[in-house]
N, C-alpha and C. Protein backbone atom coordinates (compact mmCIF):
# COMPACT_ATOMS: atom_id res chain seq x y z
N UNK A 1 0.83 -1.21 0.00
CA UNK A 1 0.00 0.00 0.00
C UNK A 1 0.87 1.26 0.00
N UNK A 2 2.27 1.62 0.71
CA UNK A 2 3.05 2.42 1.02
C UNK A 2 3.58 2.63 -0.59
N UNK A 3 4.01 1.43 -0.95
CA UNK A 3 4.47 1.37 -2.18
C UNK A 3 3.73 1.82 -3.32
N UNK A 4 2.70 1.92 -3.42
CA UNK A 4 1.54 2.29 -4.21
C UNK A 4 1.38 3.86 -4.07
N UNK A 5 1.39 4.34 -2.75
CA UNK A 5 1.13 5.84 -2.80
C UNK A 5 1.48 6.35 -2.85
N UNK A 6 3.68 6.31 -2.75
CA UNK A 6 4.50 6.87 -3.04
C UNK A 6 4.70 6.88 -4.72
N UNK A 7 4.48 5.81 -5.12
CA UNK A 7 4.19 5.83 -6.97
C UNK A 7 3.08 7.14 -6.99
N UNK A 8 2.45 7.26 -6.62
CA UNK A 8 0.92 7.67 -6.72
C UNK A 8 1.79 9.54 -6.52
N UNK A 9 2.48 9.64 -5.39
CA UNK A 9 2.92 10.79 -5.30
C UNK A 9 3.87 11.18 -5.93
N UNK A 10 4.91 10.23 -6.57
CA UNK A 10 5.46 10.76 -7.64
C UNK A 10 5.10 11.41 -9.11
N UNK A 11 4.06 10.67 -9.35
CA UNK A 11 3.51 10.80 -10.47
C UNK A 11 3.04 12.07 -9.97
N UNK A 12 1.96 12.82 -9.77
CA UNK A 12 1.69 14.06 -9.07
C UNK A 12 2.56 14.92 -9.07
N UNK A 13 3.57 14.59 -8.27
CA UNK A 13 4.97 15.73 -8.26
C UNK A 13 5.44 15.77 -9.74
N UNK A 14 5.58 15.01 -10.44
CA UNK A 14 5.98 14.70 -11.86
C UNK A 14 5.33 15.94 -12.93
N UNK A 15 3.63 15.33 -12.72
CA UNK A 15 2.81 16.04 -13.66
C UNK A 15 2.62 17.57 -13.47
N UNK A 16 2.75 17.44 -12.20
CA UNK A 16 2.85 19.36 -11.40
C UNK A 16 4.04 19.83 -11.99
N UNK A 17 4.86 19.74 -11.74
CA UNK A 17 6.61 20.08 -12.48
C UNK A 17 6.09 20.21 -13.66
N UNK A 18 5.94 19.45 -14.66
CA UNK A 18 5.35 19.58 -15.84
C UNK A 18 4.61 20.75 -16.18
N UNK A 19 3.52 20.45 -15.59
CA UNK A 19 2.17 21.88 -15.43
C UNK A 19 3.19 23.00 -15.34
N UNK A 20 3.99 23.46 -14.63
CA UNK A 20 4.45 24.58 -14.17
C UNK A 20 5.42 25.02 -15.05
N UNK A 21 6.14 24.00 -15.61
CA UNK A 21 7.31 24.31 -16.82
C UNK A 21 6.45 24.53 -17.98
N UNK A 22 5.08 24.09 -18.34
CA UNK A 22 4.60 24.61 -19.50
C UNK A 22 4.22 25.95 -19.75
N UNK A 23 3.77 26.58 -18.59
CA UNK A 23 3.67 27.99 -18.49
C UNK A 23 4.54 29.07 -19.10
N UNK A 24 5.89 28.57 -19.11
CA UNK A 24 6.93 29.24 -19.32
C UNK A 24 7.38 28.68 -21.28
N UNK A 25 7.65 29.74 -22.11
CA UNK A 25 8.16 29.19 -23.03
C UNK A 25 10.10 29.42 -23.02
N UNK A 26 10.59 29.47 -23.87
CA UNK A 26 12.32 28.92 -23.90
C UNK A 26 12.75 30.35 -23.77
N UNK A 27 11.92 31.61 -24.76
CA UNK A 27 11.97 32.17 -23.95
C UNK A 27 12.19 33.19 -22.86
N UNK A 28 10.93 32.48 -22.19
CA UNK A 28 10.85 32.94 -20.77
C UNK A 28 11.87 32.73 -19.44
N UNK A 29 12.79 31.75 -19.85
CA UNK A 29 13.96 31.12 -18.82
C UNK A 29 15.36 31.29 -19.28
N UNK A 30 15.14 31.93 -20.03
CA UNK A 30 16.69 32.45 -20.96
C UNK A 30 17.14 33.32 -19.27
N UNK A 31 18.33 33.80 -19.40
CA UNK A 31 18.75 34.74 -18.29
C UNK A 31 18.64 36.10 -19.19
N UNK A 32 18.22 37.15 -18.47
CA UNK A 32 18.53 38.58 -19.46
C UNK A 32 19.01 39.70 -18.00
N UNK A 33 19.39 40.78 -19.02
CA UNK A 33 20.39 41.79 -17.84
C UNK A 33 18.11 42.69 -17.29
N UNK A 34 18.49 42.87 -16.08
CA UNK A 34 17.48 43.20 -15.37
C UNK A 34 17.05 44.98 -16.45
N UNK A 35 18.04 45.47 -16.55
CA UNK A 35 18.08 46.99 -16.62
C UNK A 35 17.65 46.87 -17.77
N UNK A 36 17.86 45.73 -19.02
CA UNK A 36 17.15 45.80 -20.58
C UNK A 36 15.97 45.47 -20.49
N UNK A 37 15.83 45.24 -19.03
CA UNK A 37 13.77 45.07 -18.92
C UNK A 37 13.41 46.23 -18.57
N UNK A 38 14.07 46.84 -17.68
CA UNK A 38 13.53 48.20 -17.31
C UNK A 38 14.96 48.94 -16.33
N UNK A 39 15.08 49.75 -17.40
CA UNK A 39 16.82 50.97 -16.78
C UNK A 39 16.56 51.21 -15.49
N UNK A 40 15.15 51.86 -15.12
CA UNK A 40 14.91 52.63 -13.86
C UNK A 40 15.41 51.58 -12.52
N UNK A 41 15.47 50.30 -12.87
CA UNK A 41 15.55 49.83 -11.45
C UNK A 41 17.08 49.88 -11.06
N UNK A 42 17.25 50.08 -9.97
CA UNK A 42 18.70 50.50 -9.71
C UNK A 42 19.78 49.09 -9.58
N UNK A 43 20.65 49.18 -10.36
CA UNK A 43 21.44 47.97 -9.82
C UNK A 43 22.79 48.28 -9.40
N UNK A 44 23.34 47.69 -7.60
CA UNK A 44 24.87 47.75 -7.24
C UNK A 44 24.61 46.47 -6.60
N UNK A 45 24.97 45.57 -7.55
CA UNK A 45 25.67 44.49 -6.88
C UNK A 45 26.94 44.20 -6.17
N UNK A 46 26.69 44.19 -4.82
CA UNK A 46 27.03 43.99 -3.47
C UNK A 46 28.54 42.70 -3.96
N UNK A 47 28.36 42.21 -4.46
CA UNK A 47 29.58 40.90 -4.32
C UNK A 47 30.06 41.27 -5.94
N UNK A 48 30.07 42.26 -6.72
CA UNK A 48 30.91 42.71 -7.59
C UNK A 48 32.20 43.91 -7.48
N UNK A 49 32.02 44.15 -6.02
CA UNK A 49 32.73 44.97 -5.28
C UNK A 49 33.09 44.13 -3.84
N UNK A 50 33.84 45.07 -3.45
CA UNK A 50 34.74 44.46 -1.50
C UNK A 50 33.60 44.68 -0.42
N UNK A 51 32.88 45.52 -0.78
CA UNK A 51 31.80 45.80 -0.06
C UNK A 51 30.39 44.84 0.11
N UNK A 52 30.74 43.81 0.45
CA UNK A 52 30.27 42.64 1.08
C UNK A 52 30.50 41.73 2.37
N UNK A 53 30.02 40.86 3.41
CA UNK A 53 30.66 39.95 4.16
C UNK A 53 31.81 39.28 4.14
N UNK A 54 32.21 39.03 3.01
CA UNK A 54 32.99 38.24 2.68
C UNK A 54 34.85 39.21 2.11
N UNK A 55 33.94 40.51 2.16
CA UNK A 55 35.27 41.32 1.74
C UNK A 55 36.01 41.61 0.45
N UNK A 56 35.39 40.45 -0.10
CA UNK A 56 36.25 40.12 -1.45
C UNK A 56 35.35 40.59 -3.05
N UNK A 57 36.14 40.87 -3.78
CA UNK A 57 35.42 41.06 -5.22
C UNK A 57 34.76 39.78 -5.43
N UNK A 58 34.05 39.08 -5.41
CA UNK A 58 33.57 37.83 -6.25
C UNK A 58 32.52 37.58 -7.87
N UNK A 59 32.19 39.05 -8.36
CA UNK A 59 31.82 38.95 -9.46
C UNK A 59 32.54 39.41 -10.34
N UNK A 60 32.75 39.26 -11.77
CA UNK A 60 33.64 40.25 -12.67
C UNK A 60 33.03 40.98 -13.50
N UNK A 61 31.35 41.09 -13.45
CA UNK A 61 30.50 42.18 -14.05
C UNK A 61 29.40 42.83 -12.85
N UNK A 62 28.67 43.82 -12.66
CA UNK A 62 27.99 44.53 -11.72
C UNK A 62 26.85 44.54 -12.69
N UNK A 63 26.20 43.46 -13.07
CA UNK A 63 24.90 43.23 -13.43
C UNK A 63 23.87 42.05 -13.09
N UNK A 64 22.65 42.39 -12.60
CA UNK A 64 21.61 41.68 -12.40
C UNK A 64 21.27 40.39 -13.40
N UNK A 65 21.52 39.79 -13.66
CA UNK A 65 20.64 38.91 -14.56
C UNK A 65 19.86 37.88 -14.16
N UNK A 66 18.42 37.32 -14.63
CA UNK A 66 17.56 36.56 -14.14
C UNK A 66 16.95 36.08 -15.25
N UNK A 67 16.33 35.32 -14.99
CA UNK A 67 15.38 34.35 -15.82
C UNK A 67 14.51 35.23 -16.42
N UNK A 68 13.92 35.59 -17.62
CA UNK A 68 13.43 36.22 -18.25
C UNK A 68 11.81 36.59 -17.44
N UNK A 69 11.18 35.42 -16.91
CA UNK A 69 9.92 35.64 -16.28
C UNK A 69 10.08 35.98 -14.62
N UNK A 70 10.96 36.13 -14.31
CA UNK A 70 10.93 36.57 -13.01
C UNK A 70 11.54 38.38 -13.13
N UNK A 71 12.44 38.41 -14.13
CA UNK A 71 12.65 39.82 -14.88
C UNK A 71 11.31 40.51 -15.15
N UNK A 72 10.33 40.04 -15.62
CA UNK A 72 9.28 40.75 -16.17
C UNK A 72 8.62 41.08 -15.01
N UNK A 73 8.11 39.96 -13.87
CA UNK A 73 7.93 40.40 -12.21
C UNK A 73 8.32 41.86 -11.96
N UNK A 74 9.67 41.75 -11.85
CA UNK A 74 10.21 42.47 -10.88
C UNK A 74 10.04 43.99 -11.88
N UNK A 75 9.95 43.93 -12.98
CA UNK A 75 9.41 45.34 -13.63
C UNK A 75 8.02 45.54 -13.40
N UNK A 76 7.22 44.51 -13.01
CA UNK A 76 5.80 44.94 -12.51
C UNK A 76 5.91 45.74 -11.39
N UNK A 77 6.52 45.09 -10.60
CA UNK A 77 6.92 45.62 -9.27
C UNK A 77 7.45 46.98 -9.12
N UNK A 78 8.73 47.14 -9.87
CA UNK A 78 8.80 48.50 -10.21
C UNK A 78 8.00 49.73 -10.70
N UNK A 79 6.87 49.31 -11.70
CA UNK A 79 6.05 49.99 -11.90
C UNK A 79 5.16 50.51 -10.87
N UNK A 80 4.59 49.47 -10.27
CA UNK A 80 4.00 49.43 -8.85
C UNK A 80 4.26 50.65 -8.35
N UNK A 81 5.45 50.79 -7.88
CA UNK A 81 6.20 51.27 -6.99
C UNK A 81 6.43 52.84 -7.36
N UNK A 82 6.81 53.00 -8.29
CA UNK A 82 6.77 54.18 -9.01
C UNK A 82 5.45 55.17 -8.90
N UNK A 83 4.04 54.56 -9.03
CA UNK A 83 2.86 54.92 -8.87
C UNK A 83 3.12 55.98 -7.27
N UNK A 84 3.76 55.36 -6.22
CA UNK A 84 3.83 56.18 -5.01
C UNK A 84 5.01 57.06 -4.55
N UNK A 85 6.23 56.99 -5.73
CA UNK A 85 7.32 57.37 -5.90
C UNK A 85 8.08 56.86 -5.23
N UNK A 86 8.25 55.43 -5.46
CA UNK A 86 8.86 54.87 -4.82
C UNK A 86 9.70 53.81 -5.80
N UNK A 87 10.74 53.01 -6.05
CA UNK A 87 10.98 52.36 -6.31
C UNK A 87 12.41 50.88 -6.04
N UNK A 88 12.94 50.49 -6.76
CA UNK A 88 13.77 49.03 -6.20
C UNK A 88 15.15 49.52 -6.32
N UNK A 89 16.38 48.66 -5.57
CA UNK A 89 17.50 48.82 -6.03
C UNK A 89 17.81 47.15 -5.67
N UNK A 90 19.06 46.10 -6.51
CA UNK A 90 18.74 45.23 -6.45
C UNK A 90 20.75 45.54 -5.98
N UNK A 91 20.58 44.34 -4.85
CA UNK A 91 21.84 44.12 -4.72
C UNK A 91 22.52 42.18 -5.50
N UNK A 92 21.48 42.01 -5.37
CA UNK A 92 22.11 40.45 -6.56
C UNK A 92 21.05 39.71 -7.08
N UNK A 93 21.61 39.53 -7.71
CA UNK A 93 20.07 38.34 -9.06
C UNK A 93 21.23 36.74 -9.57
N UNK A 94 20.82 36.62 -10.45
CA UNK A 94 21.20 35.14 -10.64
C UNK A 94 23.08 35.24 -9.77
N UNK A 95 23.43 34.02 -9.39
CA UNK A 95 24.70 33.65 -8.63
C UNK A 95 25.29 32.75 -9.20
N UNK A 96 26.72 32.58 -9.43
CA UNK A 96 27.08 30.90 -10.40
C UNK A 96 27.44 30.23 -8.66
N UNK A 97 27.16 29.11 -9.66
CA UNK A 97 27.22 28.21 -8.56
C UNK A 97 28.58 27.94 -7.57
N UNK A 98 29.71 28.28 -8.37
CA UNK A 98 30.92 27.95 -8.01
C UNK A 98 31.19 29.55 -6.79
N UNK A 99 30.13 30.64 -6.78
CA UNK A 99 30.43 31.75 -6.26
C UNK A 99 29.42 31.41 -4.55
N UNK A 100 28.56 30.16 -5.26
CA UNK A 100 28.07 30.21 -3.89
C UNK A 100 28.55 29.27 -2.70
N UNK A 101 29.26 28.78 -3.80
CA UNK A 101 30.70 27.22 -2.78
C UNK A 101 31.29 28.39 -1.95
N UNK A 102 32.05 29.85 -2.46
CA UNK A 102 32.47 30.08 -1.39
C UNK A 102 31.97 31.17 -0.05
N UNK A 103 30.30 31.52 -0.64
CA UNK A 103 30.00 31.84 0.49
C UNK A 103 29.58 30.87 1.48
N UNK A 104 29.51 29.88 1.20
CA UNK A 104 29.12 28.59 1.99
C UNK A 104 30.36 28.03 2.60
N UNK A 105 31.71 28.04 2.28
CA UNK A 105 32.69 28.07 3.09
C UNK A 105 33.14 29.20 4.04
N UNK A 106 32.52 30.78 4.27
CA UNK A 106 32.59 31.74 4.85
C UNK A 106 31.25 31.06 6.28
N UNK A 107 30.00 31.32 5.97
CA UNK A 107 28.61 31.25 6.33
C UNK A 107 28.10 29.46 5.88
N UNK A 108 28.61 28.61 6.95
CA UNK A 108 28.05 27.32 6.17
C UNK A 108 26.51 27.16 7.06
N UNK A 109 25.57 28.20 7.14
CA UNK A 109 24.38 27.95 7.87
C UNK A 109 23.09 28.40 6.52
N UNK A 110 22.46 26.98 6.43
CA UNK A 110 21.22 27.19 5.64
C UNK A 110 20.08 28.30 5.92
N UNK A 111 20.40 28.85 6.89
CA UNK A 111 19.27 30.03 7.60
C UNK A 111 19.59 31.67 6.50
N UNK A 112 21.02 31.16 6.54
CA UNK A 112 20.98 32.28 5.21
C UNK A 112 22.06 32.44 4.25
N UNK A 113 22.75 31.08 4.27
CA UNK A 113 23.46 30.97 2.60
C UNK A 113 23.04 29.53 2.43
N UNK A 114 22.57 29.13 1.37
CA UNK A 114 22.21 27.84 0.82
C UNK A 114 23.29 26.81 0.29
N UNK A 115 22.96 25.54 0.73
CA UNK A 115 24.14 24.48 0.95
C UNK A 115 24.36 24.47 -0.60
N UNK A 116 25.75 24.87 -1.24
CA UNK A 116 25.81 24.40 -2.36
C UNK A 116 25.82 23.36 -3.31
N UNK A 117 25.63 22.05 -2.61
CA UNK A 117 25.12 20.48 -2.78
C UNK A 117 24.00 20.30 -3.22
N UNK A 118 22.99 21.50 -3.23
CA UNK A 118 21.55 21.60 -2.82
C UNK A 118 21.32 22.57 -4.07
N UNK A 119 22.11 23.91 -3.91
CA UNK A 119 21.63 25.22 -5.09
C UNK A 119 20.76 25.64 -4.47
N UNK A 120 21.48 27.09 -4.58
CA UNK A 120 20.21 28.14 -4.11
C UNK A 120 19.60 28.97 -5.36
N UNK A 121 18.50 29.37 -4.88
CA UNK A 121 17.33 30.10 -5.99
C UNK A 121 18.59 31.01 -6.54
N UNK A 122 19.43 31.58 -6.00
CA UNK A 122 20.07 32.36 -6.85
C UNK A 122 20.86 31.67 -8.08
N UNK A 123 21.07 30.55 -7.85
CA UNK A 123 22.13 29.92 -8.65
C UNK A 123 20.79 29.28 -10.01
N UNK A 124 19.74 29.02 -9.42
CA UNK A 124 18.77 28.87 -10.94
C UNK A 124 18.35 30.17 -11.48
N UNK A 125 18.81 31.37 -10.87
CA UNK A 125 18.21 32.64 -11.71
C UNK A 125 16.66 33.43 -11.05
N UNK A 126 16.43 32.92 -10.28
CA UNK A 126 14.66 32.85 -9.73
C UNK A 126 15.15 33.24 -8.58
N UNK A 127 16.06 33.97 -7.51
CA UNK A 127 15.95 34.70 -6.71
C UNK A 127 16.79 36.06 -7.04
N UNK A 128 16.41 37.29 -6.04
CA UNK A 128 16.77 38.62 -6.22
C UNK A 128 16.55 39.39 -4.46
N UNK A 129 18.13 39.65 -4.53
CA UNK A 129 17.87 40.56 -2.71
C UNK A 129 17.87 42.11 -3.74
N UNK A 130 17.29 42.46 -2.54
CA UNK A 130 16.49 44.40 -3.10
C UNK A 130 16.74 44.61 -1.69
N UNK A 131 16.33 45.96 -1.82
CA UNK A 131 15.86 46.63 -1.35
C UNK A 131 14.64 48.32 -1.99
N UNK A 132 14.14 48.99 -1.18
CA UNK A 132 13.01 50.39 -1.94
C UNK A 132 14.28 51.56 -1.79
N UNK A 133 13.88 52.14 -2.49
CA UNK A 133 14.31 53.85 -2.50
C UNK A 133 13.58 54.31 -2.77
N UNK A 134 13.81 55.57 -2.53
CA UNK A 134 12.88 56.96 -2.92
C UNK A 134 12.85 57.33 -4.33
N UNK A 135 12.54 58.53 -4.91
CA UNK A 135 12.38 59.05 -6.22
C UNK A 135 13.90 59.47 -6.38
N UNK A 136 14.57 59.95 -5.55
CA UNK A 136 16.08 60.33 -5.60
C UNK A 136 16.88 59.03 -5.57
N UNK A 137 16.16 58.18 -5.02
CA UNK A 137 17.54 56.77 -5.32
C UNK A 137 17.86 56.28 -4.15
N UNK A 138 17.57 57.22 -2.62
CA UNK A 138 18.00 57.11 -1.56
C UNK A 138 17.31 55.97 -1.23
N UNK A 139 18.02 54.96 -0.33
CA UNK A 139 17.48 53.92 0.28
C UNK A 139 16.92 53.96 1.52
N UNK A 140 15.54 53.66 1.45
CA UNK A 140 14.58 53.65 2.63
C UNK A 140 15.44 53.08 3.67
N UNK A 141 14.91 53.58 5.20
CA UNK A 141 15.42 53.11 6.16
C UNK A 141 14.68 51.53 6.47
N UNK A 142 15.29 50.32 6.68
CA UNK A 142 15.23 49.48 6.55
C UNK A 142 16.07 48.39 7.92
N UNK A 143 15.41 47.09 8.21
CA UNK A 143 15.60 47.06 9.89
C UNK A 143 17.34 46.68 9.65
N UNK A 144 18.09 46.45 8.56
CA UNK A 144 19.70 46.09 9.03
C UNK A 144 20.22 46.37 7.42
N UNK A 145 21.35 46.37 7.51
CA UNK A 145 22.26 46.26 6.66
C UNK A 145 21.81 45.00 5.37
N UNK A 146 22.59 45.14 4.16
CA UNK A 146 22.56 43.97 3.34
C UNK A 146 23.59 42.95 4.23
N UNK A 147 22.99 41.43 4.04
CA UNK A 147 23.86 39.93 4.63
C UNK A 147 24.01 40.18 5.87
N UNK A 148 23.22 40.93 6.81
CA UNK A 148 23.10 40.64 8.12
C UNK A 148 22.59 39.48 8.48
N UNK A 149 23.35 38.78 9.17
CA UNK A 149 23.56 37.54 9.79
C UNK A 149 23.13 37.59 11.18
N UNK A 150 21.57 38.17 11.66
CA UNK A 150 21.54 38.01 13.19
C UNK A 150 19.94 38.42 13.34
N UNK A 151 19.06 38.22 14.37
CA UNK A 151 17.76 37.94 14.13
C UNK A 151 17.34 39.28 13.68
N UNK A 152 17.92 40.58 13.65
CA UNK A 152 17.19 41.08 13.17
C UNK A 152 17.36 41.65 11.81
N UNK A 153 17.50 40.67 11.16
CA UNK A 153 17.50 40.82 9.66
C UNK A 153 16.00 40.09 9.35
N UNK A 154 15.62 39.35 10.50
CA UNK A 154 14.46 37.95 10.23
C UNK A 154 13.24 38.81 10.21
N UNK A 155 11.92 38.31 9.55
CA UNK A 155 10.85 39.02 8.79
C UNK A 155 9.78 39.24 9.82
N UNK A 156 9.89 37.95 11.00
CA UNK A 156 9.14 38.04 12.18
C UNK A 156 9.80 39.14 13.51
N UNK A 157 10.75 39.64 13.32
CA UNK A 157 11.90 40.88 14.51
C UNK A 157 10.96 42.06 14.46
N UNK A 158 10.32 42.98 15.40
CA UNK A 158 9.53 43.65 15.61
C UNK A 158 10.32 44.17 16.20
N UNK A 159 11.13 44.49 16.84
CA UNK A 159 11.60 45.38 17.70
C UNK A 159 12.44 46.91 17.37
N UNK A 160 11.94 47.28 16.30
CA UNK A 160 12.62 48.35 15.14
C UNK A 160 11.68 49.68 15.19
N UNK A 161 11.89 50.18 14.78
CA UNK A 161 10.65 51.23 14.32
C UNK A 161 9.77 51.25 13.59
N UNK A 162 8.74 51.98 14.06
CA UNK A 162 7.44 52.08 12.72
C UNK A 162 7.56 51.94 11.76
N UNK A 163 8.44 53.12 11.20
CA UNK A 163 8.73 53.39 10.01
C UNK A 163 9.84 52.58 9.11
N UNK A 164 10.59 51.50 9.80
CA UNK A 164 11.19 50.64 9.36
C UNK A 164 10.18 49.29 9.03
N UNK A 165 9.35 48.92 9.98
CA UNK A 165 8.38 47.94 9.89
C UNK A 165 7.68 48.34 8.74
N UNK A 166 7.29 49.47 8.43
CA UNK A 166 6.03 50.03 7.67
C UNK A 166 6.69 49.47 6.07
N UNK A 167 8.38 50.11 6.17
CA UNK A 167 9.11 50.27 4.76
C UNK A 167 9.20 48.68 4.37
N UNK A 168 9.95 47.66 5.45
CA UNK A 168 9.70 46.37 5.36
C UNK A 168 8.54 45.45 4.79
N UNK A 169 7.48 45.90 5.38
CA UNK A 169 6.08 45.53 5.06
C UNK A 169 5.59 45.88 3.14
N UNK A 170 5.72 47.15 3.13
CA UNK A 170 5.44 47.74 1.73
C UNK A 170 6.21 46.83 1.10
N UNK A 171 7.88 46.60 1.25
CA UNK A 171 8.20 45.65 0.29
C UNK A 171 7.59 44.09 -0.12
N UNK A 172 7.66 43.62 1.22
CA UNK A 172 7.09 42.27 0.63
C UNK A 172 6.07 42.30 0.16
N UNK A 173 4.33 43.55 0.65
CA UNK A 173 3.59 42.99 0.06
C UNK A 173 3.66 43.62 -1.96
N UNK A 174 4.60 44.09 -1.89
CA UNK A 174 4.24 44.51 -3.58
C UNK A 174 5.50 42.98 -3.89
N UNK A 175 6.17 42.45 -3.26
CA UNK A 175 6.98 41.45 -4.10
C UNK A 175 5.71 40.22 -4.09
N UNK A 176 5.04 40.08 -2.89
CA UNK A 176 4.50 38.97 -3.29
C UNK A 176 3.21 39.33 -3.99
N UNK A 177 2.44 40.37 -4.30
CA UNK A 177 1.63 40.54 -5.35
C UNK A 177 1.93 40.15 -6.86
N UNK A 178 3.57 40.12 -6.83
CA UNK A 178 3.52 39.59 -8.33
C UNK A 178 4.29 38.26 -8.57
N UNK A 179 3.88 37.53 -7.25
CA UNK A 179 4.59 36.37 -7.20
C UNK A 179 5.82 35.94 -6.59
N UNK A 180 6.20 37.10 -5.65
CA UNK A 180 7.60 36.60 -4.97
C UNK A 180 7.33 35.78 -3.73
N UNK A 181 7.95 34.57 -3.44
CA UNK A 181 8.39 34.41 -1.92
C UNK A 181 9.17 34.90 -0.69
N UNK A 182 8.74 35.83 0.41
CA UNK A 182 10.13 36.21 0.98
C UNK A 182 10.26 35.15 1.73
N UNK A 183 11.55 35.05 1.98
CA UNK A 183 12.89 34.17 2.66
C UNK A 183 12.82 34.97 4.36
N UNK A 184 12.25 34.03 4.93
CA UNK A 184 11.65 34.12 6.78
C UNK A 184 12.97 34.85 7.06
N UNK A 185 14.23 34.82 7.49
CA UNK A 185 15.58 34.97 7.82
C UNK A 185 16.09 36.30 7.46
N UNK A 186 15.49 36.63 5.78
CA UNK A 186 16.15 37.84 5.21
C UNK A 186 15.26 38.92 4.88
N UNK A 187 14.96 40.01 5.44
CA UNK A 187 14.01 40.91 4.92
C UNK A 187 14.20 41.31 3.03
N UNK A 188 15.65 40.92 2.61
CA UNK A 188 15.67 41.63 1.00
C UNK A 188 15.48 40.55 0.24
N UNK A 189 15.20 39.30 0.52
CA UNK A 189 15.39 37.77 0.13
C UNK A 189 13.91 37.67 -0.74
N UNK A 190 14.06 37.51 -1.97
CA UNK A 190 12.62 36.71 -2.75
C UNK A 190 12.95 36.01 -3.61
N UNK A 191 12.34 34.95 -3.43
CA UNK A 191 12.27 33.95 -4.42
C UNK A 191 10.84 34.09 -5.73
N UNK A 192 11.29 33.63 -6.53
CA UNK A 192 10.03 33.61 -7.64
C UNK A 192 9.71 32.22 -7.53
N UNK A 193 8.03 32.34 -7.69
CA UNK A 193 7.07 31.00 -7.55
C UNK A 193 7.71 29.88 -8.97
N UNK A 194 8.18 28.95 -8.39
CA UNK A 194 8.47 27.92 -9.40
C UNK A 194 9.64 27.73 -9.48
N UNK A 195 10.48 28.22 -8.88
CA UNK A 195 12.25 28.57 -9.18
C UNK A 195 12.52 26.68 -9.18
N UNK A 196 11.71 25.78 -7.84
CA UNK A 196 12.05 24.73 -7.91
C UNK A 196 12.56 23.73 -9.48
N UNK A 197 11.94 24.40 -10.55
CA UNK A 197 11.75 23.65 -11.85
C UNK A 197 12.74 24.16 -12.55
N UNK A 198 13.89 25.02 -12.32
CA UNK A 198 14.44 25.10 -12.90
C UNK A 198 16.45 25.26 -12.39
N UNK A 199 17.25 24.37 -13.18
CA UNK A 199 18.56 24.08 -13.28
C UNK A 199 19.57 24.87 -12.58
N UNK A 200 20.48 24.27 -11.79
CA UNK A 200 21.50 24.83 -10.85
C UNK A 200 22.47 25.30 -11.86
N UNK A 201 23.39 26.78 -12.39
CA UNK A 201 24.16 27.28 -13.22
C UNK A 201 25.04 27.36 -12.70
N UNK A 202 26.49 27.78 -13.58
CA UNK A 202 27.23 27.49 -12.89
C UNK A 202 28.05 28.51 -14.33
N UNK A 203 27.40 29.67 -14.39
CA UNK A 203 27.83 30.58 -16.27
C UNK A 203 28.41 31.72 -15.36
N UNK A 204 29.50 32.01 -15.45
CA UNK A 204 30.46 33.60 -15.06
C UNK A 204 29.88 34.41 -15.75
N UNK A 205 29.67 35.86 -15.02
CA UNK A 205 28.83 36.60 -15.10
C UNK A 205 29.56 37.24 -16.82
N UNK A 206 30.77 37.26 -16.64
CA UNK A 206 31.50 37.85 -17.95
C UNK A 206 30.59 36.83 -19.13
N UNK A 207 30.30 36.28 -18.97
CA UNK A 207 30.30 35.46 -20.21
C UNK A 207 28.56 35.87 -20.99
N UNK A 208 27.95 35.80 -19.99
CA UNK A 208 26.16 36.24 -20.08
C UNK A 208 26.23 37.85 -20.54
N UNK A 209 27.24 38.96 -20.02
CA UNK A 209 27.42 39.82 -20.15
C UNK A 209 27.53 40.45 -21.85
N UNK A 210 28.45 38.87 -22.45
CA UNK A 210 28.60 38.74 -23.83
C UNK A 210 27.00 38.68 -24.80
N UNK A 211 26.58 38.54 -24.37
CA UNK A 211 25.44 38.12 -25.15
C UNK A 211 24.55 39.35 -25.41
């Protein structure tokens, strides 16, 4: 009987995966630079410079790139946002895989770098840390730093100000209106719905840059 319903649940998990990859055409999962979807959103990627946890340069281009349908998201979102004069600045989008081996030898805790055995949403293209700014660019006050490593970076930490809670809040609910997941641990952390269905990379940013 055990044996039967685990068949029974594979098949299910199978045909769902399926369902969800048809949605998307070839494409929609290509990687593209964030800013050729829309300039206005701000991009300084954080690990293309020293100015990270880790200290070190680890990218060799300072561009966003993502899966073509989670790109189109995050320009909804921007639009959104714009309506109240408000809008995104993104500190990282897709990750190669070999860049997340060594934040996982810095930070080897799944609470907020992902086991590279495993692949994190960044490494399939389907996650993006942000943060809001203003109409000038300035970044909303917000409860910690980018890659804070301590509870109050976590989405449930109340102990901040109004107006940090308020800025916190506004973000997730316009990320998950167009489909983002936030990540419990990281207030700038979203995942896009479905990221599961798609392939761990492992492409240097120079090279996507080419295209």
């Amino acid at each position: 009987m055990k044996t039967k319903l685990l068949k029974l649940a594979l098949a299910f998990f199978i045909l769902n995966a399926e369902s969800l990859l048809a949605q998307f055409s070839p494409e929609d999962t290509v990687l593209v630079d964030i800013q050729k979807i829309n300039p206005r959103i701000i991009v300084e990627i954080k690990y293309a410079t020293e100015d990270n946890f880790t200290g070190k340069k680890l990218y060799d281009v300072p561009k966003c790139f993502l899966r073509k349908f989670v790109a189109l998201k995050l320009d909804s979102v921007q639009r959104e946002l714009e309506k109240v004069g408000l809008g995104l600045k993104v500190w990282d989008c897709y990750r190669p895989l070999s860049v997340q081996k060594i934040l996982w030898s810095i930070v080897p805790d799944e609470r907020y770098v992902a086991n590279p055995a495993k692949g994190s949403r960044h490494n399939r293209g389907c996650a993006v840390d942000l943060t809001l700014v203003d109409s000038l660019g300035n970044e909303l006050p917000m409860p910690t730093k980018y890659d804070d490593f301590t509870e109050k970076a976590h989405r449930d930490y109340y102990n901040l100000p109004d107006t940090v809670i308020k800025n916190r809040k506004i973000l997730e609910d316009v990320m998950k209106k167009y489909g983002f997941i936030p990540l419990p641990t990281e207030w700038w952390h979203f995942d896009a719905q479905g990221w599961e269905n798609f392939s761990i990379l492992d492409i240097p940013l120079k090279e996507l840059n080419k295209k």
